[in-house]
PDB file of N, CA and C in Angstrom:
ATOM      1  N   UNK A   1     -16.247   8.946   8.516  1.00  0.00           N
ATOM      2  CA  UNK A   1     -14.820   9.123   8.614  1.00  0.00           C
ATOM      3  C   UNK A   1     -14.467  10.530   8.137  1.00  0.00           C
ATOM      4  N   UNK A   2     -14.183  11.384   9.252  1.00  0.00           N
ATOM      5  CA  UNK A   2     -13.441  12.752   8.293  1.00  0.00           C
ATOM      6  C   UNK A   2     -12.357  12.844   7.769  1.00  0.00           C
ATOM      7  N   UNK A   3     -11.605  13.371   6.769  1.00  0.00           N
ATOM      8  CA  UNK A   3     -11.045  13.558   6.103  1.00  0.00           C
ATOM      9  C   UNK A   3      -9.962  14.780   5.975  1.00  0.00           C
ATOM     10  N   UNK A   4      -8.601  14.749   6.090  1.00  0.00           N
ATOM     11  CA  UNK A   4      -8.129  16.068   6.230  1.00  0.00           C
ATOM     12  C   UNK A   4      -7.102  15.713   4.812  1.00  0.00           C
ATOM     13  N   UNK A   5      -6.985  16.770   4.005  1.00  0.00           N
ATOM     14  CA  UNK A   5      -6.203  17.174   3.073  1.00  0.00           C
ATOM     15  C   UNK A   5      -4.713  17.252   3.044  1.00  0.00           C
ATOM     16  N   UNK A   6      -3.871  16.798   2.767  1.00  0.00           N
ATOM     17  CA  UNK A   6      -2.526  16.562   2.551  1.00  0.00           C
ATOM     18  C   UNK A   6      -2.075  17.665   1.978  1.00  0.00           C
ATOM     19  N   UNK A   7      -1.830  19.037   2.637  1.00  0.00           N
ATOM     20  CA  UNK A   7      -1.344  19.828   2.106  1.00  0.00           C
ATOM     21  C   UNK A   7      -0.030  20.204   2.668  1.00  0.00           C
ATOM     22  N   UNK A   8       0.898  21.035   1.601  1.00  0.00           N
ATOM     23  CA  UNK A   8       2.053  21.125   1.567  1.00  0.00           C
ATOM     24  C   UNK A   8       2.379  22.669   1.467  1.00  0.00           C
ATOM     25  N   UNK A   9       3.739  23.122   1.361  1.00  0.00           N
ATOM     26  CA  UNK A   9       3.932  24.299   0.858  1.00  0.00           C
ATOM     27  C   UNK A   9       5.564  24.374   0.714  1.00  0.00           C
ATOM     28  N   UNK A  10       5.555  25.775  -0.274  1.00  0.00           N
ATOM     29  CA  UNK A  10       7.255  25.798  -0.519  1.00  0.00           C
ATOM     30  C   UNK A  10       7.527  25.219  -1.415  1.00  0.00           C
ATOM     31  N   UNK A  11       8.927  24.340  -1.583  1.00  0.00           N
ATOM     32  CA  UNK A  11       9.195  24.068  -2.877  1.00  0.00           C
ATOM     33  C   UNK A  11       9.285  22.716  -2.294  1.00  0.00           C
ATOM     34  N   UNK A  12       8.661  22.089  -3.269  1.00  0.00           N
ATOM     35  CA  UNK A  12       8.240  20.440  -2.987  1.00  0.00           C
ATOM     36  C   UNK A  12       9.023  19.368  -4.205  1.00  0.00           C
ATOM     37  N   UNK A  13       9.147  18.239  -3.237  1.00  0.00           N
ATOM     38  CA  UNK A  13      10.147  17.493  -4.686  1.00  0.00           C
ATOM     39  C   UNK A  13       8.680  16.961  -5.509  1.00  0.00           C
ATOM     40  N   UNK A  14       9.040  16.156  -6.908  1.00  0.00           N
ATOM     41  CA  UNK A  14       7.685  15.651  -7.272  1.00  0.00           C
ATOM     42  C   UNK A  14       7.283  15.061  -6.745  1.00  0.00           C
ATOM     43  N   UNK A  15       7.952  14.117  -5.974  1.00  0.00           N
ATOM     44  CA  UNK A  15       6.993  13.011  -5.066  1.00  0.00           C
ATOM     45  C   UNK A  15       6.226  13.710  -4.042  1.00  0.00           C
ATOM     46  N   UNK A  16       6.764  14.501  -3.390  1.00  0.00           N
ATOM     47  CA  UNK A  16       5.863  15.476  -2.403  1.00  0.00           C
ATOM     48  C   UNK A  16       4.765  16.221  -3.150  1.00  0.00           C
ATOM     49  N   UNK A  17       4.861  16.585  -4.453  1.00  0.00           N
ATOM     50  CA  UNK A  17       3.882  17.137  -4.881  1.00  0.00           C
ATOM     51  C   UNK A  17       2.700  16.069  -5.019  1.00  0.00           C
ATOM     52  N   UNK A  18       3.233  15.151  -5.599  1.00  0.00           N
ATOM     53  CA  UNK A  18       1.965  13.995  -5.727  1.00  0.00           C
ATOM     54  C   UNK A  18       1.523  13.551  -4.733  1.00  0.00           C
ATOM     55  N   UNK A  19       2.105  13.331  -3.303  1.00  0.00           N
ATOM     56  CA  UNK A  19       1.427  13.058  -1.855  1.00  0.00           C
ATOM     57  C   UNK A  19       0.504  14.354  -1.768  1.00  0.00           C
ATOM     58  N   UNK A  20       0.627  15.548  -1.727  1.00  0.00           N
ATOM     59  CA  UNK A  20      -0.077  16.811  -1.382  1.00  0.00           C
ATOM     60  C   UNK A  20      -1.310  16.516  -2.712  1.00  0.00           C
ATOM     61  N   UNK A  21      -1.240  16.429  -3.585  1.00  0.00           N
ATOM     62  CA  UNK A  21      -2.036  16.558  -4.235  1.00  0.00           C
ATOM     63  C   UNK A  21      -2.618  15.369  -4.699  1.00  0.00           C
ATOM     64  N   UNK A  22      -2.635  13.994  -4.157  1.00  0.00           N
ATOM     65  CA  UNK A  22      -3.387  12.766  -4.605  1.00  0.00           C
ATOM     66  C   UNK A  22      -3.718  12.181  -3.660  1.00  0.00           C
ATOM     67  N   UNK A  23      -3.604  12.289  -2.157  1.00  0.00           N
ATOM     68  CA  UNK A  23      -3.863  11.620  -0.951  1.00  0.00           C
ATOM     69  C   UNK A  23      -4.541  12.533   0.045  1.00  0.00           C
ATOM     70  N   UNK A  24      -5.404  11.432   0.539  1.00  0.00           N
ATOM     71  CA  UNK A  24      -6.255  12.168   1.797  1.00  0.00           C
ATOM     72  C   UNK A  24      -5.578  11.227   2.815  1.00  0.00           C
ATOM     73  N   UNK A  25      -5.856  12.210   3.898  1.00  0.00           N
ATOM     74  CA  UNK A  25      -5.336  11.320   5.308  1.00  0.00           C
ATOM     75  C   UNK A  25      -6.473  10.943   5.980  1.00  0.00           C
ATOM     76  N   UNK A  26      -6.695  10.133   6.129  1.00  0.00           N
ATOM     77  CA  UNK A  26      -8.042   9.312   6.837  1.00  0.00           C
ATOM     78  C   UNK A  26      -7.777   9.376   8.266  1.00  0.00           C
ATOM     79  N   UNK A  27      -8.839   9.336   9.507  1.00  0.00           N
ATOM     80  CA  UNK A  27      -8.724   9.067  10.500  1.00  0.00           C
ATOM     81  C   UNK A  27      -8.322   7.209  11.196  1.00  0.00           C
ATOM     82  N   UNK A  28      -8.445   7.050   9.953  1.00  0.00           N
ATOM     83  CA  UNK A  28      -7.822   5.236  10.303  1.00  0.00           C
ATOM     84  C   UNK A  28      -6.369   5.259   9.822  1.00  0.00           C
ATOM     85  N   UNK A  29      -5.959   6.232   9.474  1.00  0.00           N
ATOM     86  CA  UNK A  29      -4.551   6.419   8.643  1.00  0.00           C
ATOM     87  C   UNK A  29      -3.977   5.523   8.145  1.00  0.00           C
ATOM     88  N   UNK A  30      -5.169   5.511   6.696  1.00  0.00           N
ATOM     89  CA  UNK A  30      -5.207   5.289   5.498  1.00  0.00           C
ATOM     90  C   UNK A  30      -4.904   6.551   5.254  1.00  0.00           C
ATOM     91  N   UNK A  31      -3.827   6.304   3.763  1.00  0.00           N
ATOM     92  CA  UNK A  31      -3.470   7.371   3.141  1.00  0.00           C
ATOM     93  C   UNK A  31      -4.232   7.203   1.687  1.00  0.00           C
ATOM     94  N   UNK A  32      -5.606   7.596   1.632  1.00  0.00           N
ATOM     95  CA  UNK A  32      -6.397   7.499   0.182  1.00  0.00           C
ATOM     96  C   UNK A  32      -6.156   7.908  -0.759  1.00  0.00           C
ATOM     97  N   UNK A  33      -5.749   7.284  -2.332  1.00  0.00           N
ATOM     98  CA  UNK A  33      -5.220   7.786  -3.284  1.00  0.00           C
ATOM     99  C   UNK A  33      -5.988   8.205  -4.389  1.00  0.00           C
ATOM    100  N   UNK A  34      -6.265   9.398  -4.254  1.00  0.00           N
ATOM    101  CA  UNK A  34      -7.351   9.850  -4.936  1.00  0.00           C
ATOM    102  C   UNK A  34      -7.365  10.256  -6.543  1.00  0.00           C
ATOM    103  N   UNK A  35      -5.985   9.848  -7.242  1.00  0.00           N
ATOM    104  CA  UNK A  35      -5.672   9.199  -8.540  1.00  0.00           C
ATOM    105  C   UNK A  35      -6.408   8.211  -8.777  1.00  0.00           C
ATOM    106  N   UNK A  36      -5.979   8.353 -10.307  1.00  0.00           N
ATOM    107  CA  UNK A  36      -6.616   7.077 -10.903  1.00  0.00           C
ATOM    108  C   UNK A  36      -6.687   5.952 -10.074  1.00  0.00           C
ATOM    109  N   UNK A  37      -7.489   5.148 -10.230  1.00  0.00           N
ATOM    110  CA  UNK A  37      -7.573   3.717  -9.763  1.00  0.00           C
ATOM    111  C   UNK A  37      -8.141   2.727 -10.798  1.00  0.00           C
ATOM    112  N   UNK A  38      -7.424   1.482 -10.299  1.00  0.00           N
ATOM    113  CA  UNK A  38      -8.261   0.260 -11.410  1.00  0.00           C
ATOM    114  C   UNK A  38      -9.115  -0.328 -11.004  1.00  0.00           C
ATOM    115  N   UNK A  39     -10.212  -1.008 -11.437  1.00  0.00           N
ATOM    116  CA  UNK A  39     -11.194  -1.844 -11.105  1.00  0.00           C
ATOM    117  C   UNK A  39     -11.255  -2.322  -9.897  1.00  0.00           C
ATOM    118  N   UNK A  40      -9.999  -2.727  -9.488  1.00  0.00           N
ATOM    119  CA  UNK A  40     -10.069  -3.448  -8.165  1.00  0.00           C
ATOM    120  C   UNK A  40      -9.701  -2.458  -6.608  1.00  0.00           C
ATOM    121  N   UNK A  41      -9.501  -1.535  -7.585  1.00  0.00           N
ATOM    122  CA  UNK A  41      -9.494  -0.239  -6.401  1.00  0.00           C
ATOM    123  C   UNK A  41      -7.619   0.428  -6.300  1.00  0.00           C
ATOM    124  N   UNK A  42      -7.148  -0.534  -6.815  1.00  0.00           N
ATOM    125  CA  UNK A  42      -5.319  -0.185  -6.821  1.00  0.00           C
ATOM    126  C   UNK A  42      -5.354   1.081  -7.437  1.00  0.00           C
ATOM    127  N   UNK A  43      -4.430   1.815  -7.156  1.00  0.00           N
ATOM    128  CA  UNK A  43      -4.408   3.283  -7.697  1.00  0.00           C
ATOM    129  C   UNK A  43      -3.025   3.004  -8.708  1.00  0.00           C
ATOM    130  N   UNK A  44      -3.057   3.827  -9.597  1.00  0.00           N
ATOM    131  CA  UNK A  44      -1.802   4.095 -10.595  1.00  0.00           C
ATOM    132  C   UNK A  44      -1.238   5.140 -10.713  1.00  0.00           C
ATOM    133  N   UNK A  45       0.085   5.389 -11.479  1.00  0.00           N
ATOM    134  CA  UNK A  45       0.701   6.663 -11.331  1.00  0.00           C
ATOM    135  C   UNK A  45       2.332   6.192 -12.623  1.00  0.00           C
ATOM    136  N   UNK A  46       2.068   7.571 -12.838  1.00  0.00           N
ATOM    137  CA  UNK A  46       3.243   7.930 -13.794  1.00  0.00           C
ATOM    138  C   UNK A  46       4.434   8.330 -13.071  1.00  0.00           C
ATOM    139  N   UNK A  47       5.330   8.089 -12.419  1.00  0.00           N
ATOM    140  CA  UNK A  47       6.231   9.217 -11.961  1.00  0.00           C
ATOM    141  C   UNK A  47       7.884   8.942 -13.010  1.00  0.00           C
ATOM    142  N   UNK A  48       8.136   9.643 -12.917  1.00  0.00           N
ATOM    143  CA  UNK A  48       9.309  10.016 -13.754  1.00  0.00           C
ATOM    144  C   UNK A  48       9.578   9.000 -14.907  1.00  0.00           C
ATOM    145  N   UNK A  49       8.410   9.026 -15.717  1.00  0.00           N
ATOM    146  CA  UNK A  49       8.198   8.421 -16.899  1.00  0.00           C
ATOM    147  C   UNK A  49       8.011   6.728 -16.688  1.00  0.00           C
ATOM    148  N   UNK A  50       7.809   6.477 -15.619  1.00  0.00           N
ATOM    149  CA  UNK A  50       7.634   5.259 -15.184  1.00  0.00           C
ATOM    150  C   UNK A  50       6.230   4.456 -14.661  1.00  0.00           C
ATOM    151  N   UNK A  51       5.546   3.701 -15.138  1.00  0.00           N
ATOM    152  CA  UNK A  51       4.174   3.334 -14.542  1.00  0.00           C
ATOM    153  C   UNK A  51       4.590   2.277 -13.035  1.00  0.00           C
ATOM    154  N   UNK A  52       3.433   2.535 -12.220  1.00  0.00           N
ATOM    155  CA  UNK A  52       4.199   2.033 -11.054  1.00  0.00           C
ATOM    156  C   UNK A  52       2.343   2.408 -10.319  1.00  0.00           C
ATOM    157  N   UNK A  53       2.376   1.109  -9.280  1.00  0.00           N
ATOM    158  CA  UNK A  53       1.207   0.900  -8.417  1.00  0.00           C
ATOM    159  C   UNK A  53       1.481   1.839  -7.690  1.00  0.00           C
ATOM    160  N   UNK A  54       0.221   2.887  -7.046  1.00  0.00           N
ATOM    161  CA  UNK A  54       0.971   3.699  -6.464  1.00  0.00           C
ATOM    162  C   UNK A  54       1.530   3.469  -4.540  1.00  0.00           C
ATOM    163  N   UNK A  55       0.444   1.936  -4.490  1.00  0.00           N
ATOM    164  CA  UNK A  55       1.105   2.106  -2.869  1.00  0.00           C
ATOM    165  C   UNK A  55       2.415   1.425  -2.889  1.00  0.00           C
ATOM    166  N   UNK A  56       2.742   0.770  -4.084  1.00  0.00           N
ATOM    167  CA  UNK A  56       4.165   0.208  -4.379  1.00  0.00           C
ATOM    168  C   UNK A  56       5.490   1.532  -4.634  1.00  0.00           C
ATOM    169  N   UNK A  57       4.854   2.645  -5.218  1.00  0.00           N
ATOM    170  CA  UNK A  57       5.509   3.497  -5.231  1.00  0.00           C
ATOM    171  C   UNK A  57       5.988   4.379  -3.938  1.00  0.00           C
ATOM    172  N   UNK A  58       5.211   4.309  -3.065  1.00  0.00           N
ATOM    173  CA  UNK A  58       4.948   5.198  -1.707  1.00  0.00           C
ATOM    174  C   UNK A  58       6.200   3.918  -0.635  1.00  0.00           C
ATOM    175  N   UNK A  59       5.952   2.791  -0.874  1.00  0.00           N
ATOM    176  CA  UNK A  59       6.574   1.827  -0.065  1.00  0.00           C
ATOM    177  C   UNK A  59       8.021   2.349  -0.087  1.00  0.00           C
ATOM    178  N   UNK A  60       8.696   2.321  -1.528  1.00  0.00           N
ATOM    179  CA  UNK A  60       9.637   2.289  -2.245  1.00  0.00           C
ATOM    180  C   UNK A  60      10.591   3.299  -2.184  1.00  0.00           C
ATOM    181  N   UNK A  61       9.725   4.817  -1.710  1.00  0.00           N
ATOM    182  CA  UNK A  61       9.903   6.273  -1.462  1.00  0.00           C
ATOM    183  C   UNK A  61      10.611   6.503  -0.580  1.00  0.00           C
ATOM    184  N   UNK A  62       9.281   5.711   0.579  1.00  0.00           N
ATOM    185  CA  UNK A  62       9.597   6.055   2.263  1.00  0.00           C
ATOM    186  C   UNK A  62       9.728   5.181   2.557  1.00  0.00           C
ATOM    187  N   UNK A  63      10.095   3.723   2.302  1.00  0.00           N
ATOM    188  CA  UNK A  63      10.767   2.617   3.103  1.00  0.00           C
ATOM    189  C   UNK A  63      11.878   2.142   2.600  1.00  0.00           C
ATOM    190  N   UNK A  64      12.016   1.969   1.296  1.00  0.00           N
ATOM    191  CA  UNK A  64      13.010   1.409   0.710  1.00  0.00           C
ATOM    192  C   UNK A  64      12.302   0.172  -0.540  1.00  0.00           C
ATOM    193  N   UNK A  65      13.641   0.312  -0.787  1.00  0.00           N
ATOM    194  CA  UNK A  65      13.169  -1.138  -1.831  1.00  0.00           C
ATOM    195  C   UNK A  65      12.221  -2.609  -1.503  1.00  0.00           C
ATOM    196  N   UNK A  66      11.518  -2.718  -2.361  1.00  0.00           N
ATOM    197  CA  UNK A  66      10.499  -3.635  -2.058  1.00  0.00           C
ATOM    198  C   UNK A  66      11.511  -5.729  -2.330  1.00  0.00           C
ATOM    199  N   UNK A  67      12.113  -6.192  -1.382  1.00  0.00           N
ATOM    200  CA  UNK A  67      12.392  -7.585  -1.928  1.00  0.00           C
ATOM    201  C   UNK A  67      11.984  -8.396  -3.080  1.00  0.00           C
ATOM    202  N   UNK A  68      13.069  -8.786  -3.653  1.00  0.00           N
ATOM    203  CA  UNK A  68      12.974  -9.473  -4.957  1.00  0.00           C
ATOM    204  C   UNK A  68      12.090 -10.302  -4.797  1.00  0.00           C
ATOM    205  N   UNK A  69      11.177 -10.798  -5.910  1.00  0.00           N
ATOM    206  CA  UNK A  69       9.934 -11.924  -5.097  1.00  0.00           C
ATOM    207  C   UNK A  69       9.204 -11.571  -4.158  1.00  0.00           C
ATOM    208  N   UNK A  70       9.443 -10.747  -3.591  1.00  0.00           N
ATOM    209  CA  UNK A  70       7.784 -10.697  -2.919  1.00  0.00           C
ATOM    210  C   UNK A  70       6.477  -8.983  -3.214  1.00  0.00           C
ATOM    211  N   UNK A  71       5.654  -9.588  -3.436  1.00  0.00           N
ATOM    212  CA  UNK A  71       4.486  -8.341  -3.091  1.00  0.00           C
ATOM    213  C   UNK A  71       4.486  -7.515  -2.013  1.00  0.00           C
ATOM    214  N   UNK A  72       3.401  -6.593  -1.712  1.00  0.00           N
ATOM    215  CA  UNK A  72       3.084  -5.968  -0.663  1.00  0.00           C
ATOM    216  C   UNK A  72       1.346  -6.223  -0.292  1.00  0.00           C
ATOM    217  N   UNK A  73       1.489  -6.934   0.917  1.00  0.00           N
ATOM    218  CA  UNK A  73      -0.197  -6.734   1.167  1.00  0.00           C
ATOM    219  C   UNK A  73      -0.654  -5.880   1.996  1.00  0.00           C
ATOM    220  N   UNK A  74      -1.683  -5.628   1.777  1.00  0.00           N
ATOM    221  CA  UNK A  74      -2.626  -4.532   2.698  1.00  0.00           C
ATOM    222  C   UNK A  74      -3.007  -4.717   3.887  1.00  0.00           C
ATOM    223  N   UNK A  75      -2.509  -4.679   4.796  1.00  0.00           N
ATOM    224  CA  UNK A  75      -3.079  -4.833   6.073  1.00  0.00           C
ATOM    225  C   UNK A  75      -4.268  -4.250   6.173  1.00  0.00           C
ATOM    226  N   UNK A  76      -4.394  -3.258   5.843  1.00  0.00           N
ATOM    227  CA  UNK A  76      -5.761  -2.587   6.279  1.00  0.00           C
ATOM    228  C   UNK A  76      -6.998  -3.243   5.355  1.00  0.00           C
ATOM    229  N   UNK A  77      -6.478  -3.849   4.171  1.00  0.00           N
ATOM    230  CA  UNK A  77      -7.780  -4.385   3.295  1.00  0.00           C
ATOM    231  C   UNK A  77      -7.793  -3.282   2.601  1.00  0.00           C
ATOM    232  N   UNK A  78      -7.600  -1.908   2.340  1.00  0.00           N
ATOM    233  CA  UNK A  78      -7.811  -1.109   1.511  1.00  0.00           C
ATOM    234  C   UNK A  78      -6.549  -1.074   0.180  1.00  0.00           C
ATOM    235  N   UNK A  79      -7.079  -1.531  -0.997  1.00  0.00           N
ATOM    236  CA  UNK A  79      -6.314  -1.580  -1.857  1.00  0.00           C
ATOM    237  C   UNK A  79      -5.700  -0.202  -2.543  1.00  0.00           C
ATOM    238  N   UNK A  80      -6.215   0.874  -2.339  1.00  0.00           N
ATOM    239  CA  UNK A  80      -5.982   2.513  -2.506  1.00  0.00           C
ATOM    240  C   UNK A  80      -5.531   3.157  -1.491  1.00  0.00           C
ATOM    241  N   UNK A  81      -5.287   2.411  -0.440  1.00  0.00           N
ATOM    242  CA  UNK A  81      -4.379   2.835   0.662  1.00  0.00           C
ATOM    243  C   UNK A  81      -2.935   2.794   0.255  1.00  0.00           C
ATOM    244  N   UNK A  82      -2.300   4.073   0.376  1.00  0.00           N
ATOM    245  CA  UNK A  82      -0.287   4.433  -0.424  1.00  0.00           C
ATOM    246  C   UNK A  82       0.407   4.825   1.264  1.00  0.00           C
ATOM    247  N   UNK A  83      -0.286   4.012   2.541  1.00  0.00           N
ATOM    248  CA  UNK A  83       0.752   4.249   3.789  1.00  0.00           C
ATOM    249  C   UNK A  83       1.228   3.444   3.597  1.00  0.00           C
ATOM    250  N   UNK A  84       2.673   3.313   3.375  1.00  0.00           N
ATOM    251  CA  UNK A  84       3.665   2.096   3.518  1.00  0.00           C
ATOM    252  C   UNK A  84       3.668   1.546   4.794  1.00  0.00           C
ATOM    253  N   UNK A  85       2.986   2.321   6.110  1.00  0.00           N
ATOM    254  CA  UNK A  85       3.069   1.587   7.549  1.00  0.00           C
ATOM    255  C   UNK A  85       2.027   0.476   7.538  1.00  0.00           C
ATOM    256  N   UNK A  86       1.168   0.249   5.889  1.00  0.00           N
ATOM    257  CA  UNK A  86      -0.452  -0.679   5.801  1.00  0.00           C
ATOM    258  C   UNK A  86       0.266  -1.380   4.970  1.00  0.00           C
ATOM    259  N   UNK A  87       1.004  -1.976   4.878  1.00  0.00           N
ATOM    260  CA  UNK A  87       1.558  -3.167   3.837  1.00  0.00           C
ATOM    261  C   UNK A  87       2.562  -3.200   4.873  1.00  0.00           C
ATOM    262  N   UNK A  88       2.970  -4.739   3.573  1.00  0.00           N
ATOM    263  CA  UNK A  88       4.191  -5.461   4.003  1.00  0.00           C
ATOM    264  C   UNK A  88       4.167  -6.740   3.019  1.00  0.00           C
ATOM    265  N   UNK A  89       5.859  -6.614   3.293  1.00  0.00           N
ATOM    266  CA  UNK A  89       6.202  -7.659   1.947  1.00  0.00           C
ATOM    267  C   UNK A  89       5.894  -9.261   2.189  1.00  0.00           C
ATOM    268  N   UNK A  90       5.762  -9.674   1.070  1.00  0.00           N
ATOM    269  CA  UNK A  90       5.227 -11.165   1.374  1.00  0.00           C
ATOM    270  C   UNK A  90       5.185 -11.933   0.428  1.00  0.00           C
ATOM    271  N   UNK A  91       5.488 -13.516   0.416  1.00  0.00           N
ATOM    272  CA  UNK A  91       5.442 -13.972  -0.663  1.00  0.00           C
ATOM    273  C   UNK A  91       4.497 -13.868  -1.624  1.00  0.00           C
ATOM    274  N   UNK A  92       4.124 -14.439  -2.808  1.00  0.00           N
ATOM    275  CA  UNK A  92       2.712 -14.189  -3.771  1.00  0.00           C
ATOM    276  C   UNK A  92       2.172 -15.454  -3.079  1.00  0.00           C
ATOM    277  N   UNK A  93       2.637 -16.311  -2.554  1.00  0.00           N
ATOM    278  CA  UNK A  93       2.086 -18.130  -1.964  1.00  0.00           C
ATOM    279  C   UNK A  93       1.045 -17.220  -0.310  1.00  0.00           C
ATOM    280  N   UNK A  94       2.181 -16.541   0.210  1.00  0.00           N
ATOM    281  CA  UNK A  94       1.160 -16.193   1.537  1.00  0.00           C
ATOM    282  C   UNK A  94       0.148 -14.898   1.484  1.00  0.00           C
ATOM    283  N   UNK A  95       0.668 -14.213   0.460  1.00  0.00           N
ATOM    284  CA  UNK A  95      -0.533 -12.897  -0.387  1.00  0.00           C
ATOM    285  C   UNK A  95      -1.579 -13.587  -0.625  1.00  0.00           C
ATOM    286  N   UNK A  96      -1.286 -14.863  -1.344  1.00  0.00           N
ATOM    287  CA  UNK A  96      -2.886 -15.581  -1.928  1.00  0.00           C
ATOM    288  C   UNK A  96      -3.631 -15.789  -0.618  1.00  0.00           C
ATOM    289  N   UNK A  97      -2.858 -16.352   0.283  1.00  0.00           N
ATOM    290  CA  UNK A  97      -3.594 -17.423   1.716  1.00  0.00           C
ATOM    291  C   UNK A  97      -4.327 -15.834   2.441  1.00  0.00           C
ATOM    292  N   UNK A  98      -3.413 -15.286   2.904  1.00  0.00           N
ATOM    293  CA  UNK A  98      -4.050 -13.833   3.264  1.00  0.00           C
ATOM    294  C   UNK A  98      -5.171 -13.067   2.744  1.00  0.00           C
ATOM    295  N   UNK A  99      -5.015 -13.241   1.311  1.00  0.00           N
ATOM    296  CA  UNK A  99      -6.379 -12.632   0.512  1.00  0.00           C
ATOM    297  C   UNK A  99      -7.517 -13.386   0.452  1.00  0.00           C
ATOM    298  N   UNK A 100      -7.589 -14.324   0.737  1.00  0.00           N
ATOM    299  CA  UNK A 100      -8.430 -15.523   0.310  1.00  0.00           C
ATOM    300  C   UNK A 100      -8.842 -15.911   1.920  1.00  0.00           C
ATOM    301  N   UNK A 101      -8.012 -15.770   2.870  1.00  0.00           N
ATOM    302  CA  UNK A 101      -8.243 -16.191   4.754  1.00  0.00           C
ATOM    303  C   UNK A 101      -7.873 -16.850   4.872  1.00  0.00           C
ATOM    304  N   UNK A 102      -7.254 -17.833   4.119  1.00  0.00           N
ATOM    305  CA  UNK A 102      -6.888 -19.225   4.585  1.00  0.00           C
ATOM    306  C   UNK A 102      -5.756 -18.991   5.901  1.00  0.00           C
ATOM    307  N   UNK A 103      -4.915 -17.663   5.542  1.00  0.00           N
ATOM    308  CA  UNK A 103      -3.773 -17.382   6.478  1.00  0.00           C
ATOM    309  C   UNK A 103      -4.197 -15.639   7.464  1.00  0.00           C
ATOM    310  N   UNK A 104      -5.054 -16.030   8.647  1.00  0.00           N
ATOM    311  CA  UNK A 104      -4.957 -14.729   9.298  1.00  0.00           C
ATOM    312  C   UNK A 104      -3.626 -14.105   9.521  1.00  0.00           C
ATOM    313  N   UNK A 105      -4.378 -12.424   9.269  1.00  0.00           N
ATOM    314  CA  UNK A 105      -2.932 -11.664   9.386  1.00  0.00           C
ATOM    315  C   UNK A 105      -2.203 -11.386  10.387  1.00  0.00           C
ATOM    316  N   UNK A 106      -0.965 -11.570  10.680  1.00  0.00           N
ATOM    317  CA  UNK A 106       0.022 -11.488  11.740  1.00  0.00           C
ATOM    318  C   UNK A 106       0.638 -12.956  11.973  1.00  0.00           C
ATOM    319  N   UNK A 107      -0.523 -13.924  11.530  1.00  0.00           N
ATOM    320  CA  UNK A 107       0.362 -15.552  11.921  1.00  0.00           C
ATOM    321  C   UNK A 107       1.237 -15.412  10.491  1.00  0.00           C
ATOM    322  N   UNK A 108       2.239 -16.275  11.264  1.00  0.00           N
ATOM    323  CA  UNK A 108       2.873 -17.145   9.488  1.00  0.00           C
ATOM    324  C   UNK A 108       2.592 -18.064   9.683  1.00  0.00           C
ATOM    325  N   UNK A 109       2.982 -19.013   8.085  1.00  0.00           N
ATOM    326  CA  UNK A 109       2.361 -20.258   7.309  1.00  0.00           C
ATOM    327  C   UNK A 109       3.063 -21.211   8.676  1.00  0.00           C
ATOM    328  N   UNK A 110       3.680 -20.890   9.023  1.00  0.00           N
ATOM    329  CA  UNK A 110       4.756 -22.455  10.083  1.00  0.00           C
ATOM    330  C   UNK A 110       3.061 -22.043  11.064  1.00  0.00           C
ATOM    331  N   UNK A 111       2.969 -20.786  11.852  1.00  0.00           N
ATOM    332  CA  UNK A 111       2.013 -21.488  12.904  1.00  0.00           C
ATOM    333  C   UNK A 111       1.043 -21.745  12.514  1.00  0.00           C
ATOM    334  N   UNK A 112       0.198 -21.273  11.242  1.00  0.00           N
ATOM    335  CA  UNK A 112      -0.977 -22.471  11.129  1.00  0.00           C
ATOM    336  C   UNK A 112      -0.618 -23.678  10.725  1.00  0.00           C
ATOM    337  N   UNK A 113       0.598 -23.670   9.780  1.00  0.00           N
ATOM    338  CA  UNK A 113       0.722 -25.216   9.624  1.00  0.00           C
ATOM    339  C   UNK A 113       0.736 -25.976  11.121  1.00  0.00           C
ATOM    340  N   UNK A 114       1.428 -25.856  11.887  1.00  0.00           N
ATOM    341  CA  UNK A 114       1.427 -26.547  13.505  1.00  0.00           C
ATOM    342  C   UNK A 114       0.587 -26.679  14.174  1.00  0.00           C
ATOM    343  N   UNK A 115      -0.817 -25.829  13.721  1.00  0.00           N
ATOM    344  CA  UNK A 115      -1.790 -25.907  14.152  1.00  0.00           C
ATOM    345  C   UNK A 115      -2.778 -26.396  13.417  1.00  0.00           C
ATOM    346  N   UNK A 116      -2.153 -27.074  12.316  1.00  0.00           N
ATOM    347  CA  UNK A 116      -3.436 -28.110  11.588  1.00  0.00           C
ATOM    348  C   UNK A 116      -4.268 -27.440  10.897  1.00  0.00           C
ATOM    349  N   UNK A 117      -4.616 -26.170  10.696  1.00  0.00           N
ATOM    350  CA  UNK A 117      -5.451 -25.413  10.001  1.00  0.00           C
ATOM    351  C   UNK A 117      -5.235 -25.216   8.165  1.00  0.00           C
TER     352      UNK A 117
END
């Protein structure tokens, strides 16, 4: 997979500075967060004195507010992926089924339920 650099120029807000300087753009466009990460691969971040996941932060930036009650899952499976176009909000009940397979991604819980699965 090659790799191109997220570079910027001029006068950048902080959040632009931290995209230019913590993310690679992948040819699967994954946006790789090349900050810290935890064990399980989630990346972290400080921004304006605030701790915050960073693809939760990126969602939040460039999409908007994340719904009360629900997570964001990874479509792509990459947990250090910060493209908000690779998530989407979801309950923590269909995050589990999704993470686990019980619920392939793109159905909801009504069509496997109807389908007995």
């Amino acid at each position: 997979m090659s790799q191109r650099k997220n570079t910027g120029g001029g006068h950048l807000s902080t959040f632009s500075r931290i995209k230019a300087k913590r993310v690679i753009l992948l040819d699967n466009d994954c946006w790789k967060w090349t900050g810290y990460k935890d064990k399980l691969g989630y990346g972290h971040l400080i921004f304006h004195r605030a701790k915050y996941l960073a693809h939760r932060l990126f969602y939040e930036r460039l999409i908007g507010p994340i719904p009360n009650g629900l997570v964001l899952h990874h479509e792509c499976r990459n947990p250090w992926c910060v493209n908000p176009q690779h998530v989407r909000p979801v309950s923590k009940e269909i995050h589990g089924m999704l993470t686990s397979g019980i619920l392939k991604p793109g159905r909801s819980k009504n069509e496997t339920e109807e389908k007995g699965e």
